[in-house]
N, C-alpha and C. Protein backbone atom coordinates (compact mmCIF):
# COMPACT_ATOMS: atom_id res chain seq x y z
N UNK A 1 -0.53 16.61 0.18
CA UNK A 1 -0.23 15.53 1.11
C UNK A 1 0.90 15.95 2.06
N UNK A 2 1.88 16.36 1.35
CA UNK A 2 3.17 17.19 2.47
C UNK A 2 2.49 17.80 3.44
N UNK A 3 1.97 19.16 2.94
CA UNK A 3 1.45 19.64 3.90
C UNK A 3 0.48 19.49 4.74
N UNK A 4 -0.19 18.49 4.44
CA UNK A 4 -1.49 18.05 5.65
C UNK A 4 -0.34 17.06 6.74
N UNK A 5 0.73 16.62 5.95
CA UNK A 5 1.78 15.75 7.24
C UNK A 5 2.23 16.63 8.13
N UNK A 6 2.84 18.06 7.75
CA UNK A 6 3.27 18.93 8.55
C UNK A 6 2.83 19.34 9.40
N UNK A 7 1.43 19.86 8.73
CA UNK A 7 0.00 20.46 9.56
C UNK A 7 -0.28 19.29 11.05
N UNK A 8 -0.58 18.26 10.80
CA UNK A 8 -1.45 17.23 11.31
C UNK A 8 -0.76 16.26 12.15
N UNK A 9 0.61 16.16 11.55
CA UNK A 9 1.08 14.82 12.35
C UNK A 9 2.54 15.21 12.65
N UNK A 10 2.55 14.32 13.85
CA UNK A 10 3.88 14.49 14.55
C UNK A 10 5.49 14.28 13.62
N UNK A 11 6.42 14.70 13.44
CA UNK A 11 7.39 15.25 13.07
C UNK A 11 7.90 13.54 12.74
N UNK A 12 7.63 12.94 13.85
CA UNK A 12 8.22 11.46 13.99
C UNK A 12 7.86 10.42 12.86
N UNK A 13 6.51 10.77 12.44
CA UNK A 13 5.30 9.70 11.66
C UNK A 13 5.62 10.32 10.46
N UNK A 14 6.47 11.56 10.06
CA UNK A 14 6.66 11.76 8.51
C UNK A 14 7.75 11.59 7.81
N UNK A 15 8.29 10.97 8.68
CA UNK A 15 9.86 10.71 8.72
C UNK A 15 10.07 8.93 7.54
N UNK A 16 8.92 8.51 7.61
CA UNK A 16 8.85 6.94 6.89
C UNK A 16 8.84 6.07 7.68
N UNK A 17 9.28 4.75 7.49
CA UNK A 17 9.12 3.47 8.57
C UNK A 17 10.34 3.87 9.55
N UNK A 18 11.76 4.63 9.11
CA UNK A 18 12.28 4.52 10.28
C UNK A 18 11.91 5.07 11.62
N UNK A 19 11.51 6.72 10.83
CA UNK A 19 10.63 7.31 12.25
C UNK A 19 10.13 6.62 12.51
N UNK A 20 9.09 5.79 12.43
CA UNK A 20 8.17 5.23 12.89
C UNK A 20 9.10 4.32 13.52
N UNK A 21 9.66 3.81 13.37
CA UNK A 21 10.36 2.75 14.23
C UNK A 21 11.39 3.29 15.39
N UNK A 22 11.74 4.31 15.09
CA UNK A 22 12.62 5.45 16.30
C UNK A 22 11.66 5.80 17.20
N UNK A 23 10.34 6.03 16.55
CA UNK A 23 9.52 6.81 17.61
C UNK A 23 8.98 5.55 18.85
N UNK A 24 8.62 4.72 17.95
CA UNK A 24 8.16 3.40 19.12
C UNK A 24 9.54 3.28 19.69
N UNK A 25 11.05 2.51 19.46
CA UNK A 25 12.11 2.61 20.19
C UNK A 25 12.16 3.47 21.45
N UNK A 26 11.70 4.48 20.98
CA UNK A 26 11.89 5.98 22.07
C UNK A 26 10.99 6.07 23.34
N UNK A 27 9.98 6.05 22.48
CA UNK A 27 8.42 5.42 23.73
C UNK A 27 7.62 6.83 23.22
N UNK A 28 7.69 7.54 21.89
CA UNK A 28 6.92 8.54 21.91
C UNK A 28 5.44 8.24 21.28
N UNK A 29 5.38 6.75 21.01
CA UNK A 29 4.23 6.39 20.74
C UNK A 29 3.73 5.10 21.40
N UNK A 30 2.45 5.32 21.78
CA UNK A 30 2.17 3.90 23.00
C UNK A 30 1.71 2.94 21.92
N UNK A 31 2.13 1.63 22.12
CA UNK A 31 1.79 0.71 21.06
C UNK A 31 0.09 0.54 21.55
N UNK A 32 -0.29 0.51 20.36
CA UNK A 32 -1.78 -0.15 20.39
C UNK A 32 -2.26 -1.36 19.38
N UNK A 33 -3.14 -1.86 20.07
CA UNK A 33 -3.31 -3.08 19.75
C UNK A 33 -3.79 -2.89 17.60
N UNK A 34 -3.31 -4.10 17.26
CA UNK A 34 -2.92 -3.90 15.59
C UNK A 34 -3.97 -4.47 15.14
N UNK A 35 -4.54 -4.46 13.87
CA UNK A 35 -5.80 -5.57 13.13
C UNK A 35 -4.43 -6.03 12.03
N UNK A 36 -5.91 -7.32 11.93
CA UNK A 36 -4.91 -8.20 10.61
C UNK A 36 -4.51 -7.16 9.40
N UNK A 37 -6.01 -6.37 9.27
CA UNK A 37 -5.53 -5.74 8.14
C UNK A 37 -4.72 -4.70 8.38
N UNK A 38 -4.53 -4.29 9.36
CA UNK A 38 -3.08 -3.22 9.39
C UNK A 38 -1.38 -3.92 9.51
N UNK A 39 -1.62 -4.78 9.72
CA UNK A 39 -0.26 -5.57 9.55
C UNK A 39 -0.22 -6.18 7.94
N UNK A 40 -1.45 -6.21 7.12
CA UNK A 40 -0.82 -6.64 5.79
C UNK A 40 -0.75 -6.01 5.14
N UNK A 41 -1.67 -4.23 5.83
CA UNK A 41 -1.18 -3.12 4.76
C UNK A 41 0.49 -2.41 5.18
N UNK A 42 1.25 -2.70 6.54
CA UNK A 42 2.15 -2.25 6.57
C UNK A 42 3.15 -3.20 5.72
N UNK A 43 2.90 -4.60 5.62
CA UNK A 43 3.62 -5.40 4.64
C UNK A 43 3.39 -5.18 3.35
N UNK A 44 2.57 -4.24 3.02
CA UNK A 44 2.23 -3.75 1.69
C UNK A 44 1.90 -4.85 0.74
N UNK A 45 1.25 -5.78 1.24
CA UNK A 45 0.33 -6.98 0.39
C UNK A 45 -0.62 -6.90 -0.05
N UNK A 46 -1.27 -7.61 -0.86
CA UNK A 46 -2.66 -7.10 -0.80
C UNK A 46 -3.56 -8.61 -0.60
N UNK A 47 -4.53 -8.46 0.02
CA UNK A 47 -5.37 -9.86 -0.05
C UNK A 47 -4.82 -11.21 -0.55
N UNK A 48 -4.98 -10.73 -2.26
CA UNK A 48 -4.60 -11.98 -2.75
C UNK A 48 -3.07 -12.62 -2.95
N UNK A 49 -2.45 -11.24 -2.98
CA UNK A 49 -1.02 -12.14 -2.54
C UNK A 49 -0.75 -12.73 -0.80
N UNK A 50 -1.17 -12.16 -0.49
CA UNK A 50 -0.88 -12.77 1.09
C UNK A 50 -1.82 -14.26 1.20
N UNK A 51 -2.94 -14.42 0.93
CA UNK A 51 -3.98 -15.63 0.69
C UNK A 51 -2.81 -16.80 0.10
N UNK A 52 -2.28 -16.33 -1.35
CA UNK A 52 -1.23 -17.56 -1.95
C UNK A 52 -0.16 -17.72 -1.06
N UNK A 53 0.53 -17.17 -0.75
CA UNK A 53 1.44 -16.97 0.24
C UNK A 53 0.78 -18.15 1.80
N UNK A 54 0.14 -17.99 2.17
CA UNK A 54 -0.28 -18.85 2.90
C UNK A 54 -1.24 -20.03 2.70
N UNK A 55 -0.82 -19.98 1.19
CA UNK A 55 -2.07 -21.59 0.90
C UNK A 55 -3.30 -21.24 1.71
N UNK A 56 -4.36 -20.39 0.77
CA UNK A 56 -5.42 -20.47 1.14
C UNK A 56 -6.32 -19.77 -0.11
N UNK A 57 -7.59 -19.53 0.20
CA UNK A 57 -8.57 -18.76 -0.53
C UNK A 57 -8.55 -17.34 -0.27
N UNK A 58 -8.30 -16.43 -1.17
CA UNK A 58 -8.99 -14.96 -0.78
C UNK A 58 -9.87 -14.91 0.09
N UNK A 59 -10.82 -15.16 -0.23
CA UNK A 59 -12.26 -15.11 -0.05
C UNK A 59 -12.30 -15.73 1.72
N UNK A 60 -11.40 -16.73 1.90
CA UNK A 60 -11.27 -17.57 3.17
C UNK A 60 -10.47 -15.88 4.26
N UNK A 61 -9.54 -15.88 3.85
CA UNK A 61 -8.82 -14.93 4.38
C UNK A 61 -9.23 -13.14 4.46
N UNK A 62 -9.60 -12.83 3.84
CA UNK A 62 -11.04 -11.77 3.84
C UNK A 62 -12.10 -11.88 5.46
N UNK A 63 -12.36 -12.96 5.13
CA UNK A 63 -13.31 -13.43 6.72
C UNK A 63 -12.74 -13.43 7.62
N UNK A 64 -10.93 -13.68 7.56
CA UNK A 64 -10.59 -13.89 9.08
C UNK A 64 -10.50 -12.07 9.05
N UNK A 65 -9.84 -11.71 8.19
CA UNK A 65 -9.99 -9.67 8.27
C UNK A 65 -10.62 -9.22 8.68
N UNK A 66 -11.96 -9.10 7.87
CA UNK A 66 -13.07 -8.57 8.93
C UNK A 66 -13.32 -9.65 9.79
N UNK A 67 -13.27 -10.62 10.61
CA UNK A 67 -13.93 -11.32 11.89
C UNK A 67 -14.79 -11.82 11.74
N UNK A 68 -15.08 -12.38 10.35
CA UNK A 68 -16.49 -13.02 10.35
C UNK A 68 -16.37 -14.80 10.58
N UNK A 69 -14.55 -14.95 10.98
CA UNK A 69 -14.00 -16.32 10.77
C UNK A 69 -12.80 -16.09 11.15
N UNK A 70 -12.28 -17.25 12.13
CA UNK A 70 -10.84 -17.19 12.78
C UNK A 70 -10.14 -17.94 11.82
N UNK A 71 -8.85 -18.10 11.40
CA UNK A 71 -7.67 -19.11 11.22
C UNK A 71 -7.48 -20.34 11.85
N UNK A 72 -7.41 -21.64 11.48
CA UNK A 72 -7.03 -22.59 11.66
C UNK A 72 -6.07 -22.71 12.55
N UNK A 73 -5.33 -23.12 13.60
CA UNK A 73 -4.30 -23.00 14.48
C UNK A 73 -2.75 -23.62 13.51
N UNK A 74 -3.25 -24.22 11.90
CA UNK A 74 -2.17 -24.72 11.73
C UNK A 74 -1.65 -22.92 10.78
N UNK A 75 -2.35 -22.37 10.39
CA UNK A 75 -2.57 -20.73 10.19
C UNK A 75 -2.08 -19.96 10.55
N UNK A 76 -1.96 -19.93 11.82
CA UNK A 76 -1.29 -18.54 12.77
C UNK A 76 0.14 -18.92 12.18
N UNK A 77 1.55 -19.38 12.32
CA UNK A 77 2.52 -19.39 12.04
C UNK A 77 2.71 -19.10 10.77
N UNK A 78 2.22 -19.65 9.87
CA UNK A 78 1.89 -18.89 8.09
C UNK A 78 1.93 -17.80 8.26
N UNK A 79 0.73 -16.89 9.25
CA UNK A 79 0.49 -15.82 9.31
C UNK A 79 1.33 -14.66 9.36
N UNK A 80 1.64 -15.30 10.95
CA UNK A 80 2.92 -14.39 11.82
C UNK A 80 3.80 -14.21 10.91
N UNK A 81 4.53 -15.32 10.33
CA UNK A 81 5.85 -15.57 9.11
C UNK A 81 5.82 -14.17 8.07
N UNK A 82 4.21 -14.38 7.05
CA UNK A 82 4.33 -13.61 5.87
C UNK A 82 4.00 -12.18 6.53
N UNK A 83 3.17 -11.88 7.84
CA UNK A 83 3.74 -10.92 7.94
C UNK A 83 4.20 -9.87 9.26
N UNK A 84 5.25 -10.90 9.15
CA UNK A 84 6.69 -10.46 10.30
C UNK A 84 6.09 -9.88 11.55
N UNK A 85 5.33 -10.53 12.06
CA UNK A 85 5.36 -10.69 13.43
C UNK A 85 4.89 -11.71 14.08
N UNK A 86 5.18 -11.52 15.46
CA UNK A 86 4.80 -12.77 16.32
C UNK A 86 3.22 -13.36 16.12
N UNK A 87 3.65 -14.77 16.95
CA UNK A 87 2.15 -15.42 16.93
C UNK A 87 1.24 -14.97 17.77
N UNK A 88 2.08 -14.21 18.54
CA UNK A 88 1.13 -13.74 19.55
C UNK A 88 0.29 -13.00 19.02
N UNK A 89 0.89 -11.67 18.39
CA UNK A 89 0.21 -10.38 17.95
C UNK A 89 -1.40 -10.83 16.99
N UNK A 90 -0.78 -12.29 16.33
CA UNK A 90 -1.88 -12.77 15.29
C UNK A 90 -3.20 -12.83 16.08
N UNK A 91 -3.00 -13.76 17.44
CA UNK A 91 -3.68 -14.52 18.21
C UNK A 91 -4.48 -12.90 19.01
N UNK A 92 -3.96 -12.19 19.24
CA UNK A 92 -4.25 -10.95 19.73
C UNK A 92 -4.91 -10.15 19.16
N UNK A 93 -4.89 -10.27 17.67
CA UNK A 93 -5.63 -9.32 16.91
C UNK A 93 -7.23 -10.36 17.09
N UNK A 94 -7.43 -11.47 17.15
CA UNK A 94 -8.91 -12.28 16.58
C UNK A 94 -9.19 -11.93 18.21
N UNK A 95 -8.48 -11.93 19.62
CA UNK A 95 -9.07 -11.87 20.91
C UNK A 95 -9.77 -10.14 20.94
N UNK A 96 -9.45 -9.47 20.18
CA UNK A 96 -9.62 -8.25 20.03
C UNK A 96 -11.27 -8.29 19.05
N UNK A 97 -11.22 -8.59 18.30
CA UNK A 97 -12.51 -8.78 17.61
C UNK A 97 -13.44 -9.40 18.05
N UNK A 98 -12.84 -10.42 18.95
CA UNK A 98 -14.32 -11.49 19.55
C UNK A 98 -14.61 -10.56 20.55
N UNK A 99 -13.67 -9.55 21.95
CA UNK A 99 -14.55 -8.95 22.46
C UNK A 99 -15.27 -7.72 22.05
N UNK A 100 -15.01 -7.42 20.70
CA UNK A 100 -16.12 -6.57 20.10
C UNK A 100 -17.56 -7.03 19.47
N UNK A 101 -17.57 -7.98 19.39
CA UNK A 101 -18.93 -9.07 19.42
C UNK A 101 -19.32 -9.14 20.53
């Protein structure tokens, strides 16, 4: 694993969350647009704790992941909250999936 980081990826991205957070600061990485499920694997949740966490069903919250089902508008702020970012970004990740439909 070390060495495929060395090999493969930039100096910045092996550094842990701070690189990663120096490197966006810096501008050596262009932000791109995020999915739900990459914001609850950087919160290191998994499904079903994030589901309790926001009063809901697994199974409910699964669907909004893959796009087979949006969030409730009373939802997004739950969302954003458990995991630490804006409402926007939430609202941005489902506008991102509908124009892939």
């Amino acid at each position: 694993n070390t060495s495929f980081n060395k090999l493969f990826l930039p100096k910045y991205l092996t550094n842990g969350i701070y690189g990663f957070i120096i490197a966006l600061i810096l501008g050596k990485m262009e932000k791109k647009q995020m999915s739900l499920k990459q914001f609850r694997t950087n919160c290191q949740k998994t499904q079903q704790e994030l589901s309790k966490e926001i009063k809901t069903k697994r199974s409910t919250y699964s669907m909004w992941e893959c796009g087979k089902s949006q969030p409730p508008l009373n939802k997004i702020p739950l969302l954003a909250n458990a995991l630490n970012v804006s409402e926007s970004e939430i609202i941005e990740c489902f506008k991102a999936i509908k124009k892939e439909i």
